[in-house]
PDB file of N, CA and C in Angstrom:
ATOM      1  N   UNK A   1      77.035  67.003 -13.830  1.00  0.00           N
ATOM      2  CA  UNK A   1      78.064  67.548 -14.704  1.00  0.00           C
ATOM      3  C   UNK A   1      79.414  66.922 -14.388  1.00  0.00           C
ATOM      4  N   UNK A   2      79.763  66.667 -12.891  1.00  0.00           N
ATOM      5  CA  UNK A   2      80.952  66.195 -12.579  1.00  0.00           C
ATOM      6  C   UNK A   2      81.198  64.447 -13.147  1.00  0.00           C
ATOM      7  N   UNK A   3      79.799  63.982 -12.979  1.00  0.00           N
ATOM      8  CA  UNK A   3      80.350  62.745 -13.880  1.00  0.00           C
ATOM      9  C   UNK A   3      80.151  62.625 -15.410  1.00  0.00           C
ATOM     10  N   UNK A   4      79.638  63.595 -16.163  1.00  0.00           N
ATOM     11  CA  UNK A   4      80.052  63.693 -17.408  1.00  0.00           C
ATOM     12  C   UNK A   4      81.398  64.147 -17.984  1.00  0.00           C
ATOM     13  N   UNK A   5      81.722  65.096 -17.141  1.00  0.00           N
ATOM     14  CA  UNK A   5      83.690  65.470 -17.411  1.00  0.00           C
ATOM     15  C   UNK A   5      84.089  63.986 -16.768  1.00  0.00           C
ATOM     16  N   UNK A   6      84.453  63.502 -15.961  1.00  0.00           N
ATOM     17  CA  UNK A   6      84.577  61.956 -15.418  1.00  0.00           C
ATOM     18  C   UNK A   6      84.592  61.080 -16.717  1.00  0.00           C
ATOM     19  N   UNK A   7      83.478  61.079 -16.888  1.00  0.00           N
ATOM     20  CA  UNK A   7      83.733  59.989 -18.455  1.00  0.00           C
ATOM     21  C   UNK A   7      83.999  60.311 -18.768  1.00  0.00           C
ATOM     22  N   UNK A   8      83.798  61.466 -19.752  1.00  0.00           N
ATOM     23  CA  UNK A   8      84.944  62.027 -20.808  1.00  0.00           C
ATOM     24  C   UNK A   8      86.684  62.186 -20.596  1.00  0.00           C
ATOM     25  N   UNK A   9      86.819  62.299 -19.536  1.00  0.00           N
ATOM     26  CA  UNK A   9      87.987  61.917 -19.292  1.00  0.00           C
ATOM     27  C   UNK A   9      88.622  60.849 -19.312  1.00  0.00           C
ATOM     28  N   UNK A  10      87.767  59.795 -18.590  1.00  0.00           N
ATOM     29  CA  UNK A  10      87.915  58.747 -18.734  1.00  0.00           C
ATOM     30  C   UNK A  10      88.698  58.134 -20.200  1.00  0.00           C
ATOM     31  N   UNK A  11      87.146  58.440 -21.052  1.00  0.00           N
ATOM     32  CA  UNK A  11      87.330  58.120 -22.328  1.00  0.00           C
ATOM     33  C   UNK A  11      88.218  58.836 -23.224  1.00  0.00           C
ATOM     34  N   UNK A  12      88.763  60.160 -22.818  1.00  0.00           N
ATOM     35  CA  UNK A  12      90.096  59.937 -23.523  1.00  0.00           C
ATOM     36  C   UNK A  12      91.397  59.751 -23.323  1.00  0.00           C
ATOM     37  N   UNK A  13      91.233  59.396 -22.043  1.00  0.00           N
ATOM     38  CA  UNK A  13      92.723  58.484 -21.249  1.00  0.00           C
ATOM     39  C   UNK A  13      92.333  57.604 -22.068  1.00  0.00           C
ATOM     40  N   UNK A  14      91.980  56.405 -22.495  1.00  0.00           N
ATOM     41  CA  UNK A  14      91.384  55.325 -23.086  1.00  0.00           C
ATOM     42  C   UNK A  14      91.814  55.213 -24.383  1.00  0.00           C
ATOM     43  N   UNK A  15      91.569  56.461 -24.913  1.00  0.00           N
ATOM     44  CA  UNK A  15      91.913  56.582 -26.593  1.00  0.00           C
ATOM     45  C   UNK A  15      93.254  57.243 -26.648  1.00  0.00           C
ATOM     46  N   UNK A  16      93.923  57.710 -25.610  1.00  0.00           N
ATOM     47  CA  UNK A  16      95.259  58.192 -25.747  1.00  0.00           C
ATOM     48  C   UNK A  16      96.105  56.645 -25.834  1.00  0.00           C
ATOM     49  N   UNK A  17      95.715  55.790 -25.013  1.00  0.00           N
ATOM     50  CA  UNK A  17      96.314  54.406 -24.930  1.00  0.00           C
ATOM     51  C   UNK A  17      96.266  53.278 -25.867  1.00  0.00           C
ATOM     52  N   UNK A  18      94.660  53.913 -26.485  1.00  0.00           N
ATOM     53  CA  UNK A  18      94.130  52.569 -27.942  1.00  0.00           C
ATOM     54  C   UNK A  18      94.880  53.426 -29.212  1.00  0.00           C
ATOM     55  N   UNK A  19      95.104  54.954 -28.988  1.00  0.00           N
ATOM     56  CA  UNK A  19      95.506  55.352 -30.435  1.00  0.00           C
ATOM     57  C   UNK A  19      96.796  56.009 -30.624  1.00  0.00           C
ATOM     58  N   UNK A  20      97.525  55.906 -31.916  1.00  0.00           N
ATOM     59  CA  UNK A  20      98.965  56.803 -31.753  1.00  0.00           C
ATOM     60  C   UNK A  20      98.457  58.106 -32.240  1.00  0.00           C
ATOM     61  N   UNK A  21      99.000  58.439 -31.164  1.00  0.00           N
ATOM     62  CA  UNK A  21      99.287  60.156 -32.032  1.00  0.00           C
ATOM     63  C   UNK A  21      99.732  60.893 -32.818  1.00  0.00           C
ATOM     64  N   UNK A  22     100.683  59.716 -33.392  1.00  0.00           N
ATOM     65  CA  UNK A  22     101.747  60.421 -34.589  1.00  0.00           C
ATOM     66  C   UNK A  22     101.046  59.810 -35.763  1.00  0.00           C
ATOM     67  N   UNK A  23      99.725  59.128 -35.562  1.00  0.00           N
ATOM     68  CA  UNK A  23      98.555  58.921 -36.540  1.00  0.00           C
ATOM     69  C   UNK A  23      98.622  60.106 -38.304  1.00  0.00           C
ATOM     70  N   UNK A  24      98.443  59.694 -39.448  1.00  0.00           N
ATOM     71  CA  UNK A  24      98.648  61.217 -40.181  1.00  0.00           C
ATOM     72  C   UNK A  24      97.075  61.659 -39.979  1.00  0.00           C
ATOM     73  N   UNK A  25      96.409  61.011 -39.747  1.00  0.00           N
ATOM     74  CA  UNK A  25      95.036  61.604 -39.804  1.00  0.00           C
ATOM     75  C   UNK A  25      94.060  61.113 -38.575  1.00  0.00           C
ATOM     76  N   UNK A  26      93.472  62.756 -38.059  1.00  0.00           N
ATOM     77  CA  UNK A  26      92.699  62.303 -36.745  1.00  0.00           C
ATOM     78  C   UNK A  26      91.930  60.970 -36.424  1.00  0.00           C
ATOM     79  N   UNK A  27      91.983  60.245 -35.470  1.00  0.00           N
ATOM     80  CA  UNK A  27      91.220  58.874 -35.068  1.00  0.00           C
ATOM     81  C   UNK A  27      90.216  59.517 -34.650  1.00  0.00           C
ATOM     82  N   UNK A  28      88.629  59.268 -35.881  1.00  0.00           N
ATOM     83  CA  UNK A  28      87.403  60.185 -34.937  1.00  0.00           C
ATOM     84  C   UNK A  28      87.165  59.133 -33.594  1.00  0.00           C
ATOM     85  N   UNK A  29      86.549  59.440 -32.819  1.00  0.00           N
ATOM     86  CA  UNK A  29      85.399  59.001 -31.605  1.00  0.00           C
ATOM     87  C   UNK A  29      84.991  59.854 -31.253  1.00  0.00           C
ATOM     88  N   UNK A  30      83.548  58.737 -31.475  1.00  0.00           N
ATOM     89  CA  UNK A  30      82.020  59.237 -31.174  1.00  0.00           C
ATOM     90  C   UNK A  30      81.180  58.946 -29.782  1.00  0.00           C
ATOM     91  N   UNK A  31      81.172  59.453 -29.389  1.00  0.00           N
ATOM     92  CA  UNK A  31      81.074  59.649 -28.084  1.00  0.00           C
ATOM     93  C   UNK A  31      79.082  59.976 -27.518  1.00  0.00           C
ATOM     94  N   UNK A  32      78.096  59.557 -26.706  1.00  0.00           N
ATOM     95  CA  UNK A  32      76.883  59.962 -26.690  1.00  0.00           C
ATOM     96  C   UNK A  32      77.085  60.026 -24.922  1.00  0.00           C
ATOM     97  N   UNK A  33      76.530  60.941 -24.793  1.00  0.00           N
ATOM     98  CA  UNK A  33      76.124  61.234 -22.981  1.00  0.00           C
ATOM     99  C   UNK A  33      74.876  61.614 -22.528  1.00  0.00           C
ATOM    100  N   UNK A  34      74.977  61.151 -20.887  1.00  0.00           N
ATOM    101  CA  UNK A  34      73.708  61.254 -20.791  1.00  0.00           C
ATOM    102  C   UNK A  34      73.591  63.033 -20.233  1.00  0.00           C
ATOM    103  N   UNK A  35      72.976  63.591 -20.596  1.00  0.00           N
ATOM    104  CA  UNK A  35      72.208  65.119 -20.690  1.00  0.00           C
ATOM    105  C   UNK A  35      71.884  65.036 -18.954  1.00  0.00           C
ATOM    106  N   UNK A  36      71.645  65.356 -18.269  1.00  0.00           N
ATOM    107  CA  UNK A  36      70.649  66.016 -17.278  1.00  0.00           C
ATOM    108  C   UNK A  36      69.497  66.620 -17.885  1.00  0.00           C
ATOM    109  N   UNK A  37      69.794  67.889 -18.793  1.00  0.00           N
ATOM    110  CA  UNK A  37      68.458  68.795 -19.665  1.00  0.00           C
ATOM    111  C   UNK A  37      69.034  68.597 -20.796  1.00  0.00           C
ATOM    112  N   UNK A  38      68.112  68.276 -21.668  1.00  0.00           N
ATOM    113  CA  UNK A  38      68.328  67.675 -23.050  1.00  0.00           C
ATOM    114  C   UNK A  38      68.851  69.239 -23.779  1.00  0.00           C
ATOM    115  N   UNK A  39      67.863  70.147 -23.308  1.00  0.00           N
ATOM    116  CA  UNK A  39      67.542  71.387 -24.335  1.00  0.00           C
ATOM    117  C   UNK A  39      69.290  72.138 -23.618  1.00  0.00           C
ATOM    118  N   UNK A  40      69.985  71.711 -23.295  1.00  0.00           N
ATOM    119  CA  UNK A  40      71.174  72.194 -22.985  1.00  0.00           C
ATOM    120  C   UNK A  40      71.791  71.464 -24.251  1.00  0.00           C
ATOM    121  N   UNK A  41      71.548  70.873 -24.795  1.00  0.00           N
ATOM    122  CA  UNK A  41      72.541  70.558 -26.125  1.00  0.00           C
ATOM    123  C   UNK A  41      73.666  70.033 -26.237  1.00  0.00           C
ATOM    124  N   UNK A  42      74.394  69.997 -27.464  1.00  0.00           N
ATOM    125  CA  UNK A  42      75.691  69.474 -27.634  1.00  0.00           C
ATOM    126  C   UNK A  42      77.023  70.925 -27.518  1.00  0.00           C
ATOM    127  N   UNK A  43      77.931  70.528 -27.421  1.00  0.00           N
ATOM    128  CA  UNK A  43      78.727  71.435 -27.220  1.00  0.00           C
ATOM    129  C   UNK A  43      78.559  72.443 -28.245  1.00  0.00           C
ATOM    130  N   UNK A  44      79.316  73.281 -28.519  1.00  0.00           N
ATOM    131  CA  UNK A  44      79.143  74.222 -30.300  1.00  0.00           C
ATOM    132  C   UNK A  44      80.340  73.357 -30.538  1.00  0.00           C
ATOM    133  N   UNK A  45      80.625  73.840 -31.820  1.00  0.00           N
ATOM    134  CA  UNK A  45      81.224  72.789 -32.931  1.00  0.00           C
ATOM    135  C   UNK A  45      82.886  74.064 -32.809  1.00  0.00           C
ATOM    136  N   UNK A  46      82.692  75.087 -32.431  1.00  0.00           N
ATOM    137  CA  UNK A  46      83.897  75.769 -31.947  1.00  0.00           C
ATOM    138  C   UNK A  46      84.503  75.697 -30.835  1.00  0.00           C
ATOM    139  N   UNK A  47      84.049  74.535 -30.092  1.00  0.00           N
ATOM    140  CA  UNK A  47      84.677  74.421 -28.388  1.00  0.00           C
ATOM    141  C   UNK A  47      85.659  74.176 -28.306  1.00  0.00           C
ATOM    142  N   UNK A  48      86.382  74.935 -27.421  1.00  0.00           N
ATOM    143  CA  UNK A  48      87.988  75.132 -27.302  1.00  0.00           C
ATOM    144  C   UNK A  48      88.457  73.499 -26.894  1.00  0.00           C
ATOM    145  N   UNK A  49      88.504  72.712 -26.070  1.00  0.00           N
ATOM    146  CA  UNK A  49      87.896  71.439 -25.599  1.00  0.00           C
ATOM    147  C   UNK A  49      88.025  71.024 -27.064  1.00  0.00           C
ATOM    148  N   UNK A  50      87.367  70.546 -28.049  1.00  0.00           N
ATOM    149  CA  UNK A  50      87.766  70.085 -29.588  1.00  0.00           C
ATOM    150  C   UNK A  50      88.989  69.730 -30.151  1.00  0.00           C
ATOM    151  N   UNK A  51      89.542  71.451 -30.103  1.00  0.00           N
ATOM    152  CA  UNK A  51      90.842  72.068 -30.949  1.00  0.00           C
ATOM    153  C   UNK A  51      91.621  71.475 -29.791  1.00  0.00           C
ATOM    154  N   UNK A  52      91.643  71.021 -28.546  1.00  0.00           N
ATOM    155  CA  UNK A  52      92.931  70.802 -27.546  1.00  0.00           C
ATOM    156  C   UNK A  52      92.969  68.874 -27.808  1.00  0.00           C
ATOM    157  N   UNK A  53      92.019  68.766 -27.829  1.00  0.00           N
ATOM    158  CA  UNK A  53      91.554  67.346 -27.926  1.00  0.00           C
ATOM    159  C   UNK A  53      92.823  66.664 -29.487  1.00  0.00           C
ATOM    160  N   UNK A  54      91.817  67.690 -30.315  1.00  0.00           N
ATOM    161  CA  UNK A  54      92.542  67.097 -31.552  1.00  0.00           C
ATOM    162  C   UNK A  54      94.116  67.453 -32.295  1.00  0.00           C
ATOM    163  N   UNK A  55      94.619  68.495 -31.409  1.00  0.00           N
ATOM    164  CA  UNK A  55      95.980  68.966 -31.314  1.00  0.00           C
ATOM    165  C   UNK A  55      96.818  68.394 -30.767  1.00  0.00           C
ATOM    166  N   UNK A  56      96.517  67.944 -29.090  1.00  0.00           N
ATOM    167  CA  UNK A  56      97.616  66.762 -28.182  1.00  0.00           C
ATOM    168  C   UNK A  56      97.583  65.841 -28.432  1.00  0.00           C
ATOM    169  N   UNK A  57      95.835  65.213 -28.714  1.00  0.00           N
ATOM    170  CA  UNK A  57      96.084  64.102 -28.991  1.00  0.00           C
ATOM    171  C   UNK A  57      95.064  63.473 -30.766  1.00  0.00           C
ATOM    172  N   UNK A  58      95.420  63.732 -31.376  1.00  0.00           N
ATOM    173  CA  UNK A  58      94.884  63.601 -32.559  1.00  0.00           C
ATOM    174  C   UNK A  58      93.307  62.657 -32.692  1.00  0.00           C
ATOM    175  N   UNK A  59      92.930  63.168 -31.834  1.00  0.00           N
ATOM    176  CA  UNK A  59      91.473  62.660 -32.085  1.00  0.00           C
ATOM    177  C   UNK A  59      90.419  63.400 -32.166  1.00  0.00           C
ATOM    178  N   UNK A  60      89.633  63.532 -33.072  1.00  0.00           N
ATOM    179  CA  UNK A  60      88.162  63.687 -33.788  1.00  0.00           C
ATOM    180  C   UNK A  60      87.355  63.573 -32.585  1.00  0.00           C
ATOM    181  N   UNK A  61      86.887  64.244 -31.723  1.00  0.00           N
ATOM    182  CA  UNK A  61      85.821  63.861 -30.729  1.00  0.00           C
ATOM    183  C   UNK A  61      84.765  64.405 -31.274  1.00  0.00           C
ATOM    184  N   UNK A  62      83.337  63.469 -31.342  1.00  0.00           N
ATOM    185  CA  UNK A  62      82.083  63.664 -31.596  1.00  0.00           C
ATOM    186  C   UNK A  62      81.366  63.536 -31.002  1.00  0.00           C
ATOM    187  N   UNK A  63      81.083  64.509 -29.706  1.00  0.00           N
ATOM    188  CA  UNK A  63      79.657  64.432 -28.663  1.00  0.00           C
ATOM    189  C   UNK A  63      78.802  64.319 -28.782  1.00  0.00           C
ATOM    190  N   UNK A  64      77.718  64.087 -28.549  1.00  0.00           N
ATOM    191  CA  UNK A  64      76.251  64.160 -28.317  1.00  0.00           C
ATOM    192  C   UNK A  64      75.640  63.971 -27.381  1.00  0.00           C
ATOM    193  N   UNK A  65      74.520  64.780 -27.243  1.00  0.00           N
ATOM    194  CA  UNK A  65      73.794  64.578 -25.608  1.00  0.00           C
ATOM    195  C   UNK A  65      72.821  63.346 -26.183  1.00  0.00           C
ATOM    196  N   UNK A  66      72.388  62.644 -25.281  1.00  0.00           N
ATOM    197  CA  UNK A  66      71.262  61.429 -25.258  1.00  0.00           C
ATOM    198  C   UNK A  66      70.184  62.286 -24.585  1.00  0.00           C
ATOM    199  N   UNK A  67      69.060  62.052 -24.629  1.00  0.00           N
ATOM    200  CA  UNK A  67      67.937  62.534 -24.194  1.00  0.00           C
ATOM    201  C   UNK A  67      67.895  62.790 -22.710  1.00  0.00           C
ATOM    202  N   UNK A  68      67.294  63.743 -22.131  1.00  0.00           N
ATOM    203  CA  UNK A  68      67.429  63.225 -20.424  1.00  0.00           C
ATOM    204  C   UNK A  68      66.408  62.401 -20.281  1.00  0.00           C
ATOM    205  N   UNK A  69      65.390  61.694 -21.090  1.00  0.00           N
ATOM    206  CA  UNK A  69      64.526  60.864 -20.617  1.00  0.00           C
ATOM    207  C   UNK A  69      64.856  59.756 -20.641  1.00  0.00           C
ATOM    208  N   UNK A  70      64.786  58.864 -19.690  1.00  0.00           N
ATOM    209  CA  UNK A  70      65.308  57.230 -20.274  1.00  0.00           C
ATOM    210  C   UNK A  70      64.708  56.648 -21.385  1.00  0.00           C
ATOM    211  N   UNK A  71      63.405  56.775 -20.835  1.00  0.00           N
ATOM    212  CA  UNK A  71      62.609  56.231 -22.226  1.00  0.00           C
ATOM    213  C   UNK A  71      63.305  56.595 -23.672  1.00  0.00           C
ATOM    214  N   UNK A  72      63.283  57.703 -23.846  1.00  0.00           N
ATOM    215  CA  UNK A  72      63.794  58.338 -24.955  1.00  0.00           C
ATOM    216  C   UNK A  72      65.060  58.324 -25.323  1.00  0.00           C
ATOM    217  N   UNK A  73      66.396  57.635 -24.330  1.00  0.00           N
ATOM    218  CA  UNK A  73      67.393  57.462 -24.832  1.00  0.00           C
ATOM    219  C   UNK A  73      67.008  56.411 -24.927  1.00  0.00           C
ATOM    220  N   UNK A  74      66.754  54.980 -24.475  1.00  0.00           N
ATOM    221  CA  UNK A  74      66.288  53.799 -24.557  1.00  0.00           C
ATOM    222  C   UNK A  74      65.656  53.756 -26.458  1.00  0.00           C
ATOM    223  N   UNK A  75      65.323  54.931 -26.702  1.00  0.00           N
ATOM    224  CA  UNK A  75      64.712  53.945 -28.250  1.00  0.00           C
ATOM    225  C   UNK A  75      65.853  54.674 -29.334  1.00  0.00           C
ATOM    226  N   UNK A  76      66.300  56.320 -28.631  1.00  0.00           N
ATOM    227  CA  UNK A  76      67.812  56.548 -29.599  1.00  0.00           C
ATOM    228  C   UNK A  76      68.622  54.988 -29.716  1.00  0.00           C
ATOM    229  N   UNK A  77      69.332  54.503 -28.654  1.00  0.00           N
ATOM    230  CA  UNK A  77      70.304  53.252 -28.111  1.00  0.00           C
ATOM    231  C   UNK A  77      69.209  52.407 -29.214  1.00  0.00           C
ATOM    232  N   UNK A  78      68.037  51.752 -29.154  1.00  0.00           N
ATOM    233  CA  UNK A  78      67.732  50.838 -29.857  1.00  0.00           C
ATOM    234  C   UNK A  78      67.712  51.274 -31.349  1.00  0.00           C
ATOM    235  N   UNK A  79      67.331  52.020 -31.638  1.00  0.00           N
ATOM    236  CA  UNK A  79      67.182  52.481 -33.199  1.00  0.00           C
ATOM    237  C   UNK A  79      68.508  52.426 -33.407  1.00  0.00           C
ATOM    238  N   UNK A  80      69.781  53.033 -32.711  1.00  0.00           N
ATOM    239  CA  UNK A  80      70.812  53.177 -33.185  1.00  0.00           C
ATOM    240  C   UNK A  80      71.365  51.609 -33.800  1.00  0.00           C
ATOM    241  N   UNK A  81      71.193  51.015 -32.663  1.00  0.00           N
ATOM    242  CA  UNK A  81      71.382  49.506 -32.702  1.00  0.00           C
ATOM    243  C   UNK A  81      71.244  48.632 -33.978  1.00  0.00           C
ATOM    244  N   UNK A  82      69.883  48.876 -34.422  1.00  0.00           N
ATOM    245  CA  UNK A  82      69.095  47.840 -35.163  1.00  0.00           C
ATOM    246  C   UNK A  82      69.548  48.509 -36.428  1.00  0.00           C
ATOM    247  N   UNK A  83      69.697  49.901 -36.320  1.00  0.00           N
ATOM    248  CA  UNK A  83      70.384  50.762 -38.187  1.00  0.00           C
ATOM    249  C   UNK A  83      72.286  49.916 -37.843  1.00  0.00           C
ATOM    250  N   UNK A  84      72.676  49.807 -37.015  1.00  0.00           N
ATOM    251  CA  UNK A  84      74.082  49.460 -36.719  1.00  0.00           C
ATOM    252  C   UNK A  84      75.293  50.535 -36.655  1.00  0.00           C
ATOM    253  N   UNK A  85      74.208  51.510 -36.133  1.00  0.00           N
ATOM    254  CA  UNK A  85      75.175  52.900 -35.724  1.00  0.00           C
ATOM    255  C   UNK A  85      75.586  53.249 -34.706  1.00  0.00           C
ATOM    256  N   UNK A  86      75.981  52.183 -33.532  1.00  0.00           N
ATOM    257  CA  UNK A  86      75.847  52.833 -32.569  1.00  0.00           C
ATOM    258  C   UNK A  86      77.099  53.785 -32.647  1.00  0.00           C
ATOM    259  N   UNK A  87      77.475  54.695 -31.996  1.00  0.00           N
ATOM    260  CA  UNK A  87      78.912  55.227 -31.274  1.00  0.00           C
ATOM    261  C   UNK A  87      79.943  54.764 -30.875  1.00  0.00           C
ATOM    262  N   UNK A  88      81.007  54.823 -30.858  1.00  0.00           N
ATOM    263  CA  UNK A  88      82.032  54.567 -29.717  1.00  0.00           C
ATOM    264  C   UNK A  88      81.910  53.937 -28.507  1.00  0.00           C
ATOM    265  N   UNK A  89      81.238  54.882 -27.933  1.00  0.00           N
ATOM    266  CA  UNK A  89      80.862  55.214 -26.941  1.00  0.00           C
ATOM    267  C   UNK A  89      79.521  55.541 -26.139  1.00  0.00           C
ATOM    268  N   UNK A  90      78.724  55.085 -25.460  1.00  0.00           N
ATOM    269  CA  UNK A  90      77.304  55.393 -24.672  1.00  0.00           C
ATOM    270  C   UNK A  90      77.034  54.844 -24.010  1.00  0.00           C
ATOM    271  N   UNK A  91      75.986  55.717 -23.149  1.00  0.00           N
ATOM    272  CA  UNK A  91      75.263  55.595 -22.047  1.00  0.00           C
ATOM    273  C   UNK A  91      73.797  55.012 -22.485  1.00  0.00           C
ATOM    274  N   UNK A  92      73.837  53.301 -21.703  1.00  0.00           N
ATOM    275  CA  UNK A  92      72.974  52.477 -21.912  1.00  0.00           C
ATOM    276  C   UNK A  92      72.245  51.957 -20.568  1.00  0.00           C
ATOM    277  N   UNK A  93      71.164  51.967 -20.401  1.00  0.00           N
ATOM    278  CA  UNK A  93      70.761  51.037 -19.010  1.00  0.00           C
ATOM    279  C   UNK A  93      70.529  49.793 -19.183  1.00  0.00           C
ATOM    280  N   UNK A  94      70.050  48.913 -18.397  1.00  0.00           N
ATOM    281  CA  UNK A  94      70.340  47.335 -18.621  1.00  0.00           C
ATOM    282  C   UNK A  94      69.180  46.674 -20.013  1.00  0.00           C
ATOM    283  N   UNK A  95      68.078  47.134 -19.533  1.00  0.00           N
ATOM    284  CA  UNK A  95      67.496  46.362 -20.685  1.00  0.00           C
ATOM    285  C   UNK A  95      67.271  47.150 -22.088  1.00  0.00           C
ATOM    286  N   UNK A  96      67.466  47.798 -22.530  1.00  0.00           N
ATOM    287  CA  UNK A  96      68.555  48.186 -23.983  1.00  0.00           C
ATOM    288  C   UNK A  96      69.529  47.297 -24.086  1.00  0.00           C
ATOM    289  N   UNK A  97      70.391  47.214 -23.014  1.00  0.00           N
ATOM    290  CA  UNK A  97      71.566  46.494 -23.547  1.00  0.00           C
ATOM    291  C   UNK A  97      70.989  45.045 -23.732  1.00  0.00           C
ATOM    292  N   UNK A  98      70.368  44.385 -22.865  1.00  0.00           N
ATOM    293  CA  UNK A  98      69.879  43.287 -23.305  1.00  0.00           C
ATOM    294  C   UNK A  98      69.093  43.057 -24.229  1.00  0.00           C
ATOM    295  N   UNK A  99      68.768  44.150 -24.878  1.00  0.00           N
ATOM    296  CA  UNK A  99      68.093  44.180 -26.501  1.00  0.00           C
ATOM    297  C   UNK A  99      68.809  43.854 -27.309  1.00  0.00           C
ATOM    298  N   UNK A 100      69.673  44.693 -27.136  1.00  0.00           N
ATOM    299  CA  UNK A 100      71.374  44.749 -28.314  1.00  0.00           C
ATOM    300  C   UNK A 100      71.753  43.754 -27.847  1.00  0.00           C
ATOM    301  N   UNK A 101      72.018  43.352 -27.165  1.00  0.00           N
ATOM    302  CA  UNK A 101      73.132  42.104 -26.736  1.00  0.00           C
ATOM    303  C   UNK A 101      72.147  40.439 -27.308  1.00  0.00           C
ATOM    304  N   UNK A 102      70.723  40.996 -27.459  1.00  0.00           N
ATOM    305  CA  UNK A 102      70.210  39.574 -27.876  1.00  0.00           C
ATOM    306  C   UNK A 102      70.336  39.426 -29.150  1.00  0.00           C
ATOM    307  N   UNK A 103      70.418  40.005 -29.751  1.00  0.00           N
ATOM    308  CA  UNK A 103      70.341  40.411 -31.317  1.00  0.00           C
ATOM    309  C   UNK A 103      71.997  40.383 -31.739  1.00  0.00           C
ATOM    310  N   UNK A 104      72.609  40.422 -31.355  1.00  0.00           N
ATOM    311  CA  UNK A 104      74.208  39.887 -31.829  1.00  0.00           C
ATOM    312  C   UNK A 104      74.328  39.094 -32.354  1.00  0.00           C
TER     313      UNK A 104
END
């Protein structure tokens, strides 16, 4: 859990620096993480975390958990890939990425 707040933090120090805030309309990012337990889910769509996000700093954050299985994020990451959807943002291990990265 401590390195999923970690990235996410990360990543919106990141977007406080790539985006203005005085933007007229929220900058979404989409964001995918890796789960520990899948069946723990995505945040609710009322998380206080959201409304603070998109108030200080005008951004649209769109979470999602990735599978806790590798395998199973491994073919989300590729399917995402090959439709050309990936996210913003995700958690990839090496040979996925060298899937995507051959196919560029």
């Amino acid at each position: 859990m401590k390195r999923n707040c970690t990235a996410i933090a990360f990543v919106l120090f990141c977007a406080i620096l790539a985006s203005p805030v005085w933007a007229e309309k929220p900058v979404e990012i989409s964001l995918w993480y890796g789960a520990a337990v899948t069946e723990a889910g995505s945040p609710p769509d009322d998380w206080v975390v959201y409304k603070i996000v998109r108030d200080k700093l005008n951004i649209d954050l769109k979470l999602s958990a990735e599978p806790s299985n590798e395998g199973d994020q491994d073919v989300k990451v590729n399917a995402a890939g090959t439709a050309n959807q990936l996210p913003d943002l995700f958690m990839v291990r090496r040979a996925p990425w060298v899937t995507l990265s051959s196919r560029a």
